[in-house]
C-alpha atoms as a PDB file:
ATOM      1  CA  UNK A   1     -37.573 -25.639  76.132  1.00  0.00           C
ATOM      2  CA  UNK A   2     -36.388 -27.080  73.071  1.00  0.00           C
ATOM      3  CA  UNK A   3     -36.888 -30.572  71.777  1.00  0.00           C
ATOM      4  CA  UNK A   4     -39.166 -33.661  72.876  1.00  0.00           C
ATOM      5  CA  UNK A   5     -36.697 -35.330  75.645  1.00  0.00           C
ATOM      6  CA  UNK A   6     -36.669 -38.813  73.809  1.00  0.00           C
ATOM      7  CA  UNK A   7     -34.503 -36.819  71.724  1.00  0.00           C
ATOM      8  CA  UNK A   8     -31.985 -34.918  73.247  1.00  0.00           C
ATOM      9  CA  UNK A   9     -29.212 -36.104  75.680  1.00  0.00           C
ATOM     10  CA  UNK A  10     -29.363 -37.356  79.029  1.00  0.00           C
ATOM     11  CA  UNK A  11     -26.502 -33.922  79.152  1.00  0.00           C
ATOM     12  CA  UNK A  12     -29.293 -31.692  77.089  1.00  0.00           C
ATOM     13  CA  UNK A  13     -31.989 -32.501  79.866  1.00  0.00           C
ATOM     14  CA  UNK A  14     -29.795 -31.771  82.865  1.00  0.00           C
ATOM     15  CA  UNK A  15     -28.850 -28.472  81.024  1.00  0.00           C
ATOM     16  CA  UNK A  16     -32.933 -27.712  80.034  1.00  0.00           C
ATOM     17  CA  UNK A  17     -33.803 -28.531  83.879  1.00  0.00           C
ATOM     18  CA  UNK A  18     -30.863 -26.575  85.368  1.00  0.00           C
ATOM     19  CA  UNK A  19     -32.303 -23.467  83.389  1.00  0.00           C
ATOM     20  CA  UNK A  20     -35.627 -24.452  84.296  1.00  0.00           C
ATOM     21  CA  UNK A  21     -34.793 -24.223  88.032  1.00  0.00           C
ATOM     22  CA  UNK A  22     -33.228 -21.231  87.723  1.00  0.00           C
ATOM     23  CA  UNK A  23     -36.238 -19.041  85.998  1.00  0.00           C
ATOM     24  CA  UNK A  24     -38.313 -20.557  88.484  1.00  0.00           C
ATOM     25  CA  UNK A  25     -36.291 -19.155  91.385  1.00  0.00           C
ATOM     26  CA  UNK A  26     -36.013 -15.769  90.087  1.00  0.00           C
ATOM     27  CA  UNK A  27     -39.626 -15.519  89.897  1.00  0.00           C
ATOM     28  CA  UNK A  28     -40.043 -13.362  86.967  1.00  0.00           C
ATOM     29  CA  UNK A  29     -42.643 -15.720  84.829  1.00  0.00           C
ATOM     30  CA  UNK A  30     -46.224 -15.894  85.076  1.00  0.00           C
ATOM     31  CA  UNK A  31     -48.020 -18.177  86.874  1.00  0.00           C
ATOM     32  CA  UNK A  32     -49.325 -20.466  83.257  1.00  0.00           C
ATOM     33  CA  UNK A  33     -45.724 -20.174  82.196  1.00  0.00           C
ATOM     34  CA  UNK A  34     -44.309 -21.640  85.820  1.00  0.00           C
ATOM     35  CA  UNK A  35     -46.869 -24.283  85.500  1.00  0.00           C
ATOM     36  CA  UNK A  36     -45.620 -25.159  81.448  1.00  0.00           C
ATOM     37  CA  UNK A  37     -41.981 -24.883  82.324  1.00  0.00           C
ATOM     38  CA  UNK A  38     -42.411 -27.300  85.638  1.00  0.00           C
ATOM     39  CA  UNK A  39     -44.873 -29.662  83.741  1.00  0.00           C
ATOM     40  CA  UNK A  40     -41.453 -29.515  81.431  1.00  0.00           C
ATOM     41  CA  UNK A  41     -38.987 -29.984  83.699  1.00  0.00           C
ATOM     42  CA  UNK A  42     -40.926 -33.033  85.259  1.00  0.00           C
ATOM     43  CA  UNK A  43     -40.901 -34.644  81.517  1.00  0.00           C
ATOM     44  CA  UNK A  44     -37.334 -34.135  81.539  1.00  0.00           C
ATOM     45  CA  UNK A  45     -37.035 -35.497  85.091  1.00  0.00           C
ATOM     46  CA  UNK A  46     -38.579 -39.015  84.117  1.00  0.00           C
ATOM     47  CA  UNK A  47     -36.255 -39.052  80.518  1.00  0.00           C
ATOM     48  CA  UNK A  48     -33.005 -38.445  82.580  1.00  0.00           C
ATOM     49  CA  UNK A  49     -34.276 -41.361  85.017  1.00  0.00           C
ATOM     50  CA  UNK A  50     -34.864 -43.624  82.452  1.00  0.00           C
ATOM     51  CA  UNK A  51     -31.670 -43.046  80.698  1.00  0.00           C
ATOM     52  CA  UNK A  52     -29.983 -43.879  84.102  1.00  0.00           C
ATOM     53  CA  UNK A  53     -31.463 -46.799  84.779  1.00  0.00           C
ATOM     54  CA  UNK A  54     -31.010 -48.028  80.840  1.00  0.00           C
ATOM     55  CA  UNK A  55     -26.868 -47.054  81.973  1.00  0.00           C
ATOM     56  CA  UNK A  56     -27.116 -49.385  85.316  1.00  0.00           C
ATOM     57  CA  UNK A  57     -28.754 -52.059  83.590  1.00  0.00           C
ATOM     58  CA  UNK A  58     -25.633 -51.782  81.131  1.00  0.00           C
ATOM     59  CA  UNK A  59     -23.428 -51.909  83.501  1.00  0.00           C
ATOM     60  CA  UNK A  60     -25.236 -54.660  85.521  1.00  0.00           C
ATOM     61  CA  UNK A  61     -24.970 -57.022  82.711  1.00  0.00           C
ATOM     62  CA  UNK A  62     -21.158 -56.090  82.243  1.00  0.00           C
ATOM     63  CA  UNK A  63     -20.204 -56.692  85.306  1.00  0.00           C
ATOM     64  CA  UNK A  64     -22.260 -59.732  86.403  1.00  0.00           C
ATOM     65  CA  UNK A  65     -21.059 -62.139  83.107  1.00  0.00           C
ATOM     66  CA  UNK A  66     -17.580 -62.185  84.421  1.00  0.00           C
ATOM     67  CA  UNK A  67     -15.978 -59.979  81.540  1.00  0.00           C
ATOM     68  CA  UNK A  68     -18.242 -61.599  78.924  1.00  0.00           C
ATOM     69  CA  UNK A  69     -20.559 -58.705  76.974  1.00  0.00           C
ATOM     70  CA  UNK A  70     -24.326 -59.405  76.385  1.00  0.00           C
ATOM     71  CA  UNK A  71     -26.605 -57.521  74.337  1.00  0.00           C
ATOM     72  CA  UNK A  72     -28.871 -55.017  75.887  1.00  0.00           C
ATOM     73  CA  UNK A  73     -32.336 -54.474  74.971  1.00  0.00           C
ATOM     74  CA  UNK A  74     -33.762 -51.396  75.881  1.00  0.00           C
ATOM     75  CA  UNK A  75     -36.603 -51.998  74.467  1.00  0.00           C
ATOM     76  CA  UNK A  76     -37.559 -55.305  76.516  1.00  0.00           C
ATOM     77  CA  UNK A  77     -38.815 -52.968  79.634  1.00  0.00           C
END
């Protein structure tokens, strides 16, 4: 578990979660540290969603003005 989510990669979060899974599988943490690594993997969870719905909305306004580009405010949600 390395940095806040807003500030790693959408790449960086699958990665985190993918290891996250995996400890949790093998069973070999505590109970408090299965609790702080799912509470973790569910903040990563909602930062990877919201990246891919920021890349649809991209897309969306790409493809919908006919080859013409508009600018995208990610901010605006």
């Amino acid at each position: 578990m390395s940095k806040k989510p807003e500030n790693i990669s959408f790449e960086q979060s699958i990665s985190e979660l993918e290891q996250i899974v995996e400890n949790l599988e093998q069973g070999d943490v505590s109970l408090d540290e299965a609790l702080k690594q799912f509470e973790h993997g569910i903040t990563l969870v909602r930062h990877s969603q919201t990246k891919l719905e920021q890349a649809q909305q991209k897309v969306s306004i790409l493809l919908e003005d006919n080859n013409t580009l508009a600018p995208f405010d990610a901010d605006a949600q």
